[in-house]
N, C-alpha and C. Protein backbone atom coordinates (compact mmCIF):
# COMPACT_ATOMS: atom_id res chain seq x y z
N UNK A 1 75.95 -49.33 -42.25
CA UNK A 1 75.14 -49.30 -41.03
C UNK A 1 73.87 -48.47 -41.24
N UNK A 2 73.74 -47.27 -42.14
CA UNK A 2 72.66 -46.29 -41.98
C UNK A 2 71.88 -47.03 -42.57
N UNK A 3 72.29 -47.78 -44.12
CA UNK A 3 71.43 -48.96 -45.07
C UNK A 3 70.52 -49.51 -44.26
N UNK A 4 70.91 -50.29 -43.10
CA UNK A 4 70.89 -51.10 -42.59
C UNK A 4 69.41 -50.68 -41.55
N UNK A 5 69.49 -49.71 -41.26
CA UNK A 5 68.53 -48.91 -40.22
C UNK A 5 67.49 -48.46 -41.33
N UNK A 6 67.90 -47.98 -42.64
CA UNK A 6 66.81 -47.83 -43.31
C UNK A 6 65.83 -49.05 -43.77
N UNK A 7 66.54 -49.87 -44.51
CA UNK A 7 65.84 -51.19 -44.73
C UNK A 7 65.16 -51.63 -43.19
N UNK A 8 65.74 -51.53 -41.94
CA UNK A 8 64.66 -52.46 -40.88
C UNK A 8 63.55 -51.02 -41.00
N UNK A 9 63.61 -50.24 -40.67
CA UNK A 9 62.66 -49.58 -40.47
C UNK A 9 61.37 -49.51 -41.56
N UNK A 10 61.68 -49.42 -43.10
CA UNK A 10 60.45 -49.46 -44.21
C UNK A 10 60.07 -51.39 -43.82
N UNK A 11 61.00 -52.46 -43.26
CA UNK A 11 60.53 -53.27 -42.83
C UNK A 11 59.40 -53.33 -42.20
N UNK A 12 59.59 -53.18 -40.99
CA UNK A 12 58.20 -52.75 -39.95
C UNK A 12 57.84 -52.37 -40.61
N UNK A 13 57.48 -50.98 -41.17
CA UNK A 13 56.29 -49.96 -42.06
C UNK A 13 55.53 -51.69 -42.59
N UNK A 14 56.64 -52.22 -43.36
CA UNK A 14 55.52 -52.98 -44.15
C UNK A 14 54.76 -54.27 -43.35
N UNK A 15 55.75 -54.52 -42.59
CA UNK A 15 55.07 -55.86 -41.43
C UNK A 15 53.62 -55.22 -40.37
N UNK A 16 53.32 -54.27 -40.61
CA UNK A 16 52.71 -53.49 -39.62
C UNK A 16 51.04 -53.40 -40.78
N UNK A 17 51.66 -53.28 -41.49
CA UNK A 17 50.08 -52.98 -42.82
C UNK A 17 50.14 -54.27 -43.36
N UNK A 18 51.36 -55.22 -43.44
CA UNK A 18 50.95 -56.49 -43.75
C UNK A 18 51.19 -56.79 -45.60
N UNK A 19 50.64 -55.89 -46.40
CA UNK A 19 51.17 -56.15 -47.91
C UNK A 19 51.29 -54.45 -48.39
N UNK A 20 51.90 -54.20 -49.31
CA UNK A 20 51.93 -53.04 -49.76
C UNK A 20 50.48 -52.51 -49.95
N UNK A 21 49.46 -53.38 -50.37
CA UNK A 21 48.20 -52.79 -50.97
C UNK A 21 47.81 -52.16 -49.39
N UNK A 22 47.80 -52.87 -48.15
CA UNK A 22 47.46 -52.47 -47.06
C UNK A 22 48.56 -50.98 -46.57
N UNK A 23 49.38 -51.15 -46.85
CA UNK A 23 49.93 -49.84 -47.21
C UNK A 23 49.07 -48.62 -47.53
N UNK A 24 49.33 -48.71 -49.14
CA UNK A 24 48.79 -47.87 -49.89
C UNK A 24 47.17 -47.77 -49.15
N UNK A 25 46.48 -48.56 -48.59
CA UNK A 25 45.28 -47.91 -48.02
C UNK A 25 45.48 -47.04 -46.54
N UNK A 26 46.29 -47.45 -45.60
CA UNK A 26 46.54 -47.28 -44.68
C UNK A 26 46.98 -45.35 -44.72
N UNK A 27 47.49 -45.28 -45.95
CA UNK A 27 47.54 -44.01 -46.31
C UNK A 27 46.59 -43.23 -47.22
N UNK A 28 45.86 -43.40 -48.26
CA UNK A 28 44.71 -43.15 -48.26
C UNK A 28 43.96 -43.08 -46.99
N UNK A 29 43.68 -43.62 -46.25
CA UNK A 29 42.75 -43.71 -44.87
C UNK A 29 43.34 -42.31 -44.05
N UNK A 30 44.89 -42.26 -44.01
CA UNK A 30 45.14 -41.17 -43.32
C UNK A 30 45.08 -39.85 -44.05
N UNK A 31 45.21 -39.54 -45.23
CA UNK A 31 44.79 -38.10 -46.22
C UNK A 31 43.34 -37.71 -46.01
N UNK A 32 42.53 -38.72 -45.76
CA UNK A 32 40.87 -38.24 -45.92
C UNK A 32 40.74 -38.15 -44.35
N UNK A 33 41.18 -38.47 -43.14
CA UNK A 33 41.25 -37.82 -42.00
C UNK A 33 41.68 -36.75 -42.14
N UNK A 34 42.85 -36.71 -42.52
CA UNK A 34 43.33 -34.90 -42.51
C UNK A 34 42.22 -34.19 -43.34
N UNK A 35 42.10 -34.61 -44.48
CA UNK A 35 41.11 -33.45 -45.24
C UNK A 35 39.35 -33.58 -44.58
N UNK A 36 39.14 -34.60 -43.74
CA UNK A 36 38.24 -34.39 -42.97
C UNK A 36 38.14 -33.28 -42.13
N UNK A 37 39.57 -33.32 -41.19
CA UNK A 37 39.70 -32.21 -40.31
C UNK A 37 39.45 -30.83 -40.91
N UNK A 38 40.22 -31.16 -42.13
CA UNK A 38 40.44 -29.49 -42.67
C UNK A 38 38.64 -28.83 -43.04
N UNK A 39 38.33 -29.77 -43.49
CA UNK A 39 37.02 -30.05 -43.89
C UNK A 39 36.11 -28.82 -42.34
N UNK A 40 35.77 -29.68 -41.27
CA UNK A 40 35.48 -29.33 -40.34
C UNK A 40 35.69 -27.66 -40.05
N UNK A 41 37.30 -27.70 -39.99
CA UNK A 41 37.65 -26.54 -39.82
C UNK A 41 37.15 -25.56 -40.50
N UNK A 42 36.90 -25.10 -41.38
CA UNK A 42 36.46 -24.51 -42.79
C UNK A 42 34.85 -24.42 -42.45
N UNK A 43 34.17 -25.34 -41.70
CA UNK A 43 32.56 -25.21 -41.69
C UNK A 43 32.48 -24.81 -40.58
N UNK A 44 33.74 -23.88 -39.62
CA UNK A 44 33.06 -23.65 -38.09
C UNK A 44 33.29 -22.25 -38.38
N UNK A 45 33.71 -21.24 -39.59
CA UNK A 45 33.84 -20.07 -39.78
C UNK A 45 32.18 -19.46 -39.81
């Protein structure tokens, strides 16, 4: 049963970005927001 909840769930993940490559950007895209923020943060000292 837990299998079972793991496989649907990385499911969605992947039906949601559509192919792994959309993946792998979808996360790239979210690291350079964060290090944007951090970015920001760092230039208001």
């Amino acid at each position: 049963m837990h299998r079972l909840s793991i496989i649907t769930l990385f499911s969605l993940l992947l039906m949601g970005c559509n192919t792994l490559h959309g993946f792998g950007e979808d996360l790239q895209e979210g690291g350079e927001a964060i290090q944007n923020v951090s970015k920001d943060d760092d230039d208001t000292d």
